[in-house]
C-alpha atoms as a PDB file:
ATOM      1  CA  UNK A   1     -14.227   4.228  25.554  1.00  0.00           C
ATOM      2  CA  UNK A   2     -15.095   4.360  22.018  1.00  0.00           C
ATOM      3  CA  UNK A   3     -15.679   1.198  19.799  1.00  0.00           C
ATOM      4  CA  UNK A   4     -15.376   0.867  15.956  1.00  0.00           C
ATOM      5  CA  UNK A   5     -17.531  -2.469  15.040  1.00  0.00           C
ATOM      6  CA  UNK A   6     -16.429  -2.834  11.150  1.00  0.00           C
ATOM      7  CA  UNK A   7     -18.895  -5.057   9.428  1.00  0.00           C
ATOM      8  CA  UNK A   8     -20.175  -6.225   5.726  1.00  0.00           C
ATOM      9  CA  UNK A   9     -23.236  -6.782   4.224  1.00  0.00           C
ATOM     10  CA  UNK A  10     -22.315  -9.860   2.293  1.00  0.00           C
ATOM     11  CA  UNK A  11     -25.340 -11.681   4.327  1.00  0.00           C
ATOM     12  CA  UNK A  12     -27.135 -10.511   8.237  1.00  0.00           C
ATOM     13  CA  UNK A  13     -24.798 -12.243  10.226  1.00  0.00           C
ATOM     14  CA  UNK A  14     -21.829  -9.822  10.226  1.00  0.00           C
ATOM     15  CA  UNK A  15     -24.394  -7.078  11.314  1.00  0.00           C
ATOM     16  CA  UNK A  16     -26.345  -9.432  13.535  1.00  0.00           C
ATOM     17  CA  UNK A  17     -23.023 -10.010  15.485  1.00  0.00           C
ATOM     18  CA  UNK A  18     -22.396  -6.246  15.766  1.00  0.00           C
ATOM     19  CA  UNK A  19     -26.101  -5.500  16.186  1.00  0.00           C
ATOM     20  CA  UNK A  20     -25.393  -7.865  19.609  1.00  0.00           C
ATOM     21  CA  UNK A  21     -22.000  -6.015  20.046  1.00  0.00           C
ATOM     22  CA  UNK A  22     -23.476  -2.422  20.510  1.00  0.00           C
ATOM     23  CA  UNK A  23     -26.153  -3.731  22.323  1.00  0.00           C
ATOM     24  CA  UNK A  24     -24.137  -5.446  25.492  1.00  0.00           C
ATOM     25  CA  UNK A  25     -21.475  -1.905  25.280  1.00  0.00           C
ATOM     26  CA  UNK A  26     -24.328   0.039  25.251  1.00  0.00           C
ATOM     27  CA  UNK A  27     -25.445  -1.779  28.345  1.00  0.00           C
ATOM     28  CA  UNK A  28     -22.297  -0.921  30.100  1.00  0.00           C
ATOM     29  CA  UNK A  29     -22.251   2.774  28.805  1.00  0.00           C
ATOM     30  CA  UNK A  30     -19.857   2.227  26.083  1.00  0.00           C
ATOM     31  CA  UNK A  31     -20.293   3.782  23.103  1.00  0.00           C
ATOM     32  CA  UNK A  32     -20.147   1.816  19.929  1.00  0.00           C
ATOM     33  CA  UNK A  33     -20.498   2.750  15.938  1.00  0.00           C
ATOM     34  CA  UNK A  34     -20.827  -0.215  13.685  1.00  0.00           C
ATOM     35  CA  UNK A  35     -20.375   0.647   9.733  1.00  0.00           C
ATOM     36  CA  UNK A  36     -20.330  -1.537   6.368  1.00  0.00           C
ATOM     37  CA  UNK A  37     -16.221  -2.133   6.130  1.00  0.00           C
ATOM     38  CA  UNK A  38     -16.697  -2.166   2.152  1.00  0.00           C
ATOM     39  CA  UNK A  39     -17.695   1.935   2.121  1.00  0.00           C
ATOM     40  CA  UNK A  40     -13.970   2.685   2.515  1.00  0.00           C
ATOM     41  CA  UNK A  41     -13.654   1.267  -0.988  1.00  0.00           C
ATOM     42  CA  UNK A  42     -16.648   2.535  -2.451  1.00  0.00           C
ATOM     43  CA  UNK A  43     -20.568   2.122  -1.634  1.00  0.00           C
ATOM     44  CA  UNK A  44     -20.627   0.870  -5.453  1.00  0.00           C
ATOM     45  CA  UNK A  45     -18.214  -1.547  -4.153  1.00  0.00           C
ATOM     46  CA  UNK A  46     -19.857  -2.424  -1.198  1.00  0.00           C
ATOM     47  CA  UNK A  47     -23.359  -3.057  -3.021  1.00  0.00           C
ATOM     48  CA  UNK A  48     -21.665  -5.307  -6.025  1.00  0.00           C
ATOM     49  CA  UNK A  49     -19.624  -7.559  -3.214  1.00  0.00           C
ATOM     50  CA  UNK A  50     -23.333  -7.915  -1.094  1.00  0.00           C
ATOM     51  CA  UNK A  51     -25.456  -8.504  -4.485  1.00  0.00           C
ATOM     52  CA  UNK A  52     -22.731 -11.261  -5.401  1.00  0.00           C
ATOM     53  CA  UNK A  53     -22.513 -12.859  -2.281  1.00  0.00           C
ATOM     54  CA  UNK A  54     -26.092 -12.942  -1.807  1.00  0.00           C
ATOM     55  CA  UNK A  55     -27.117 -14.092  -5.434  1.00  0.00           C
ATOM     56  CA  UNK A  56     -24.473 -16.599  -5.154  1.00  0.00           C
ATOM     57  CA  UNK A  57     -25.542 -17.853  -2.119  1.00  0.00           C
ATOM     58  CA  UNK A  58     -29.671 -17.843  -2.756  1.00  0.00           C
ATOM     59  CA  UNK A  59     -29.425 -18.789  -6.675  1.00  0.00           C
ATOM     60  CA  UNK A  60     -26.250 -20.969  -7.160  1.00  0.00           C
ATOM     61  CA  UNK A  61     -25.425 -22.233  -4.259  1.00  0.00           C
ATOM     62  CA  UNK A  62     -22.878 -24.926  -6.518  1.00  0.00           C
ATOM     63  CA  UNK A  63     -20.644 -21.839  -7.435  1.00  0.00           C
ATOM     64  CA  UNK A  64     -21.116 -20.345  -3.987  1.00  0.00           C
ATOM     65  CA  UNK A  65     -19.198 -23.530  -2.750  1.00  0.00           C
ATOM     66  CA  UNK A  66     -16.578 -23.506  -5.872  1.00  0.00           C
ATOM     67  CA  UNK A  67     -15.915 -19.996  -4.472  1.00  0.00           C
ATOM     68  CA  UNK A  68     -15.664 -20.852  -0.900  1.00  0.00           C
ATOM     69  CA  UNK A  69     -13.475 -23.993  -1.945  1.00  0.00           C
ATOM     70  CA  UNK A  70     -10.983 -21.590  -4.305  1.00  0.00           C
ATOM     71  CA  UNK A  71     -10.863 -19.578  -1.145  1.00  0.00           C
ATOM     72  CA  UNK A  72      -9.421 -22.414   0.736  1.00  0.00           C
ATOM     73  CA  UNK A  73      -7.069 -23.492  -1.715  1.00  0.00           C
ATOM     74  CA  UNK A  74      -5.665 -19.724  -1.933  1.00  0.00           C
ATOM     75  CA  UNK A  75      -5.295 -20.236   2.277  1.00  0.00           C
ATOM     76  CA  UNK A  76      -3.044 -22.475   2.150  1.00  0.00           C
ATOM     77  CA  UNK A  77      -0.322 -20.208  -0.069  1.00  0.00           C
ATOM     78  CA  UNK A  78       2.798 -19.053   1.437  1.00  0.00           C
ATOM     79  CA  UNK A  79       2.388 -15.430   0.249  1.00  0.00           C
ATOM     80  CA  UNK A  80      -0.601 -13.537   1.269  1.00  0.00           C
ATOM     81  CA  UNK A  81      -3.773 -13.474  -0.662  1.00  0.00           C
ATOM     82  CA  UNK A  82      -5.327 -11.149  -3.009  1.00  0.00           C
ATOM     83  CA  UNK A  83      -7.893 -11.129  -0.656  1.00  0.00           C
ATOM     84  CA  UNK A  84      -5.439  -9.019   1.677  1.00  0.00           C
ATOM     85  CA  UNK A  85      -4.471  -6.954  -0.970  1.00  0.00           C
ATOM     86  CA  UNK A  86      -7.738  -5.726  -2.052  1.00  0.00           C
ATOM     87  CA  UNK A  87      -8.625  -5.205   2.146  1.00  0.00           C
ATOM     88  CA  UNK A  88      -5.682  -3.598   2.233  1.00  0.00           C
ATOM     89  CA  UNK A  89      -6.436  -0.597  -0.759  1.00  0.00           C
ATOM     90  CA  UNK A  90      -8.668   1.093   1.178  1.00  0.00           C
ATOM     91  CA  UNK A  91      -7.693   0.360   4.593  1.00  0.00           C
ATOM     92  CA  UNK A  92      -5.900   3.934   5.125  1.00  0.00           C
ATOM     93  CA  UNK A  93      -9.474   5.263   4.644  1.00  0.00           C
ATOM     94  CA  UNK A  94     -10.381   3.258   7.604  1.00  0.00           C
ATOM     95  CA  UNK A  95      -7.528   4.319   9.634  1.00  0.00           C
ATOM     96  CA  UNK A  96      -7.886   8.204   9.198  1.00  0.00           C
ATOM     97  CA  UNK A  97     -11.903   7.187  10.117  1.00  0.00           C
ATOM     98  CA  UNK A  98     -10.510   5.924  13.707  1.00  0.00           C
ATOM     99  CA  UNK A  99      -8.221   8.546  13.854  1.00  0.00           C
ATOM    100  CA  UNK A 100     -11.010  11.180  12.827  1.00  0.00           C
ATOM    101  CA  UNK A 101     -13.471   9.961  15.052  1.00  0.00           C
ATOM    102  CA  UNK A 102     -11.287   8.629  18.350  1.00  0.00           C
ATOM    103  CA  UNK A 103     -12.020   5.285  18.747  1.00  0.00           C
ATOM    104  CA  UNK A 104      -9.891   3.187  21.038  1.00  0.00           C
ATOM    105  CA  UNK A 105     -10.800  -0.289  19.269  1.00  0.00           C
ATOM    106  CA  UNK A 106     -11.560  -1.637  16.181  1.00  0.00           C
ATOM    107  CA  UNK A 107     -13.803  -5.076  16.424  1.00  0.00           C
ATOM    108  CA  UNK A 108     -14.610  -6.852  12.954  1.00  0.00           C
ATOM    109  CA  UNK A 109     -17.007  -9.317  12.622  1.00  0.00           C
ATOM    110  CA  UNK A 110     -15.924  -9.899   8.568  1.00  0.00           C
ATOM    111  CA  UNK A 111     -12.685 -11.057   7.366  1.00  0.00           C
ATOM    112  CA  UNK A 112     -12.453  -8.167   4.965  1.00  0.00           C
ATOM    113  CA  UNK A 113     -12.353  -6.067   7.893  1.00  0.00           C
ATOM    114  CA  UNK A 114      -9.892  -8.328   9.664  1.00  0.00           C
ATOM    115  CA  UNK A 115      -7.331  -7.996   6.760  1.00  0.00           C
ATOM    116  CA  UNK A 116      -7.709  -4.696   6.430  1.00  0.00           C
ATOM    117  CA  UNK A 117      -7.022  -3.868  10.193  1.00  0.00           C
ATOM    118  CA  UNK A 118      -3.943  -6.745   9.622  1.00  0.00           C
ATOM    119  CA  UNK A 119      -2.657  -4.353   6.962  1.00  0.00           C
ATOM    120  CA  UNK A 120      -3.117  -1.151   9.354  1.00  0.00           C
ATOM    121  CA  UNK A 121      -0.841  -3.037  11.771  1.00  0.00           C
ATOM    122  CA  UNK A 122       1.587  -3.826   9.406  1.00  0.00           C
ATOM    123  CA  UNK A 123       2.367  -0.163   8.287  1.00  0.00           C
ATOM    124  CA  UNK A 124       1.279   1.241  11.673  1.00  0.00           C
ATOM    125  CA  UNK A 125       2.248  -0.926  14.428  1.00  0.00           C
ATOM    126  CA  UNK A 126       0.187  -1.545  17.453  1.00  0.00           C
ATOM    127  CA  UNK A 127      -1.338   1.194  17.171  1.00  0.00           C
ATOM    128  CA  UNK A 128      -4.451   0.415  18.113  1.00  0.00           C
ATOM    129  CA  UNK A 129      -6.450  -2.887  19.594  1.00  0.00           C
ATOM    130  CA  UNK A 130      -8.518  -4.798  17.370  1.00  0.00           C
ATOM    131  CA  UNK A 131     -10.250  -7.483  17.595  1.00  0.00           C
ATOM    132  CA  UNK A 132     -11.777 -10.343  15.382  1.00  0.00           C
ATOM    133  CA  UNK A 133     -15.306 -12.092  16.195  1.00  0.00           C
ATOM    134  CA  UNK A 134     -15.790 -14.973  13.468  1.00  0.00           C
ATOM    135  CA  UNK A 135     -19.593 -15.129  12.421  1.00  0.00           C
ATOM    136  CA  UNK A 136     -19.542 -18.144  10.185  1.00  0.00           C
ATOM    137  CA  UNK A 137     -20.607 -21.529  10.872  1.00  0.00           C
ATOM    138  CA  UNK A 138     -16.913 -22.620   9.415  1.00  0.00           C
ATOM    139  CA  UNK A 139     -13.498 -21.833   8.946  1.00  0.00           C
ATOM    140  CA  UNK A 140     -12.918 -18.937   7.635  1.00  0.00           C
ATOM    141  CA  UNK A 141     -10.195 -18.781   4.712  1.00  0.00           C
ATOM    142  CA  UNK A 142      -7.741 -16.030   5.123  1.00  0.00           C
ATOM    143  CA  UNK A 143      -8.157 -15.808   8.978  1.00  0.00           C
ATOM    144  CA  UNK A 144      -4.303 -17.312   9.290  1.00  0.00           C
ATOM    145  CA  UNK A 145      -2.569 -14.209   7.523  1.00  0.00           C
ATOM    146  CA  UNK A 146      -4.306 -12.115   9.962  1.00  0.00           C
ATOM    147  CA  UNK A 147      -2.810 -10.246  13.046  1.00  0.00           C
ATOM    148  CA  UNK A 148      -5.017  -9.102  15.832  1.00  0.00           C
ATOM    149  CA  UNK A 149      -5.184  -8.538  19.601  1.00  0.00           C
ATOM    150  CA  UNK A 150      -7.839 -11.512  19.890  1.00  0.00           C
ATOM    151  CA  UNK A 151     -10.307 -13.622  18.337  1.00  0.00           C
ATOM    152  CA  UNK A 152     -13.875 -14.779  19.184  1.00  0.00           C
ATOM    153  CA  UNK A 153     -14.578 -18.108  17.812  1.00  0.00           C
ATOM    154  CA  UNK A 154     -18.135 -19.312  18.923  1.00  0.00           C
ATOM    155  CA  UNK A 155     -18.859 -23.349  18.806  1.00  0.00           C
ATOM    156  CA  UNK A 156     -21.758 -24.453  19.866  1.00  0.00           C
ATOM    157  CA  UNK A 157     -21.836 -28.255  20.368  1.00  0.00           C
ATOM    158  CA  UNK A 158     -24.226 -30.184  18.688  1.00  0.00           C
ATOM    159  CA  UNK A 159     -27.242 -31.212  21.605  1.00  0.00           C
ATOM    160  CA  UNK A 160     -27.625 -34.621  23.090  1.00  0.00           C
ATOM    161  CA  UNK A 161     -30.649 -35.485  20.450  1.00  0.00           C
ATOM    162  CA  UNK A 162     -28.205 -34.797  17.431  1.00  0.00           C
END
């Protein structure tokens, strides 16, 4: 078995997640490849999205939270998001990559990965099993226009002396 972890470097999380993913296959002799999902649109791409995010998040954390809140709002539309349609411009790239290199399933651990591997379904079919594990601390906008095999929420409940 061959796994495809797609990540992003919009923060560590993503990668910590995968970083954890690899490790427990690895333990059980399955071979994983994690990669930064944004590459399939361009690594000029994929450093502008991470220096935004990051910036955003560190230096105005205010417009970080206008972003996040925009995000939200655009959710809740009938019609899917740009947010799918950008994922979705490069996600042939990422197809002929787990075509290329025979992987049997596609985990993200980023929502840009998620609708990009939505999109492969939609023009593909079931093609192949893929999986979403959700890395943030809170809902995720655009997770309900996605379309995967499964979904890994983790909640951890606050302790006793909270």
């Amino acid at each position: 078995m061959k796994i495809l972890i797609l990540s992003a470097n919009t923060g560590q999380g993503h990668n910590s997640a995968g970083k954890a993913l690899i490790e427990e296959a690895e333990k059980r002799g399955i071979s994983c490849t994690m990669i930064d999902t944004l590459l399939f649109a361009s690594p000029k791409t994929s450093k502008r999205i991470a220096q935004i995010h990051t910036k955003s998040a560190l230096y105005m954390p205010k417009l970080f939270k206008v972003g996040n809140q925009i995000a939200s709002i655009m959710d809740q539309a009938e019609a899917k998001s740009i947010a799918y349609y950008e994922n979705a411009r490069y996600a042939e790239r990422i197809y002929d990559f787990i075509l290329a290199n025979q992987f049997d399933v596609v985990i993200a651990t980023h929502i840009f990965a998620a609708e990009a591997l939505t999109h492969l379904r939609s023009v593909h079919g079931k093609t192949l099993y893929s999986y979403f594990v959700v890395t943030d601390y809170t809902y995720t906008p655009f997770v309900s226009e996605t379309d995967l095999d499964g979904y890994c929420l983790l909640y951890t409940s606050p302790s006793p002396r909270d």
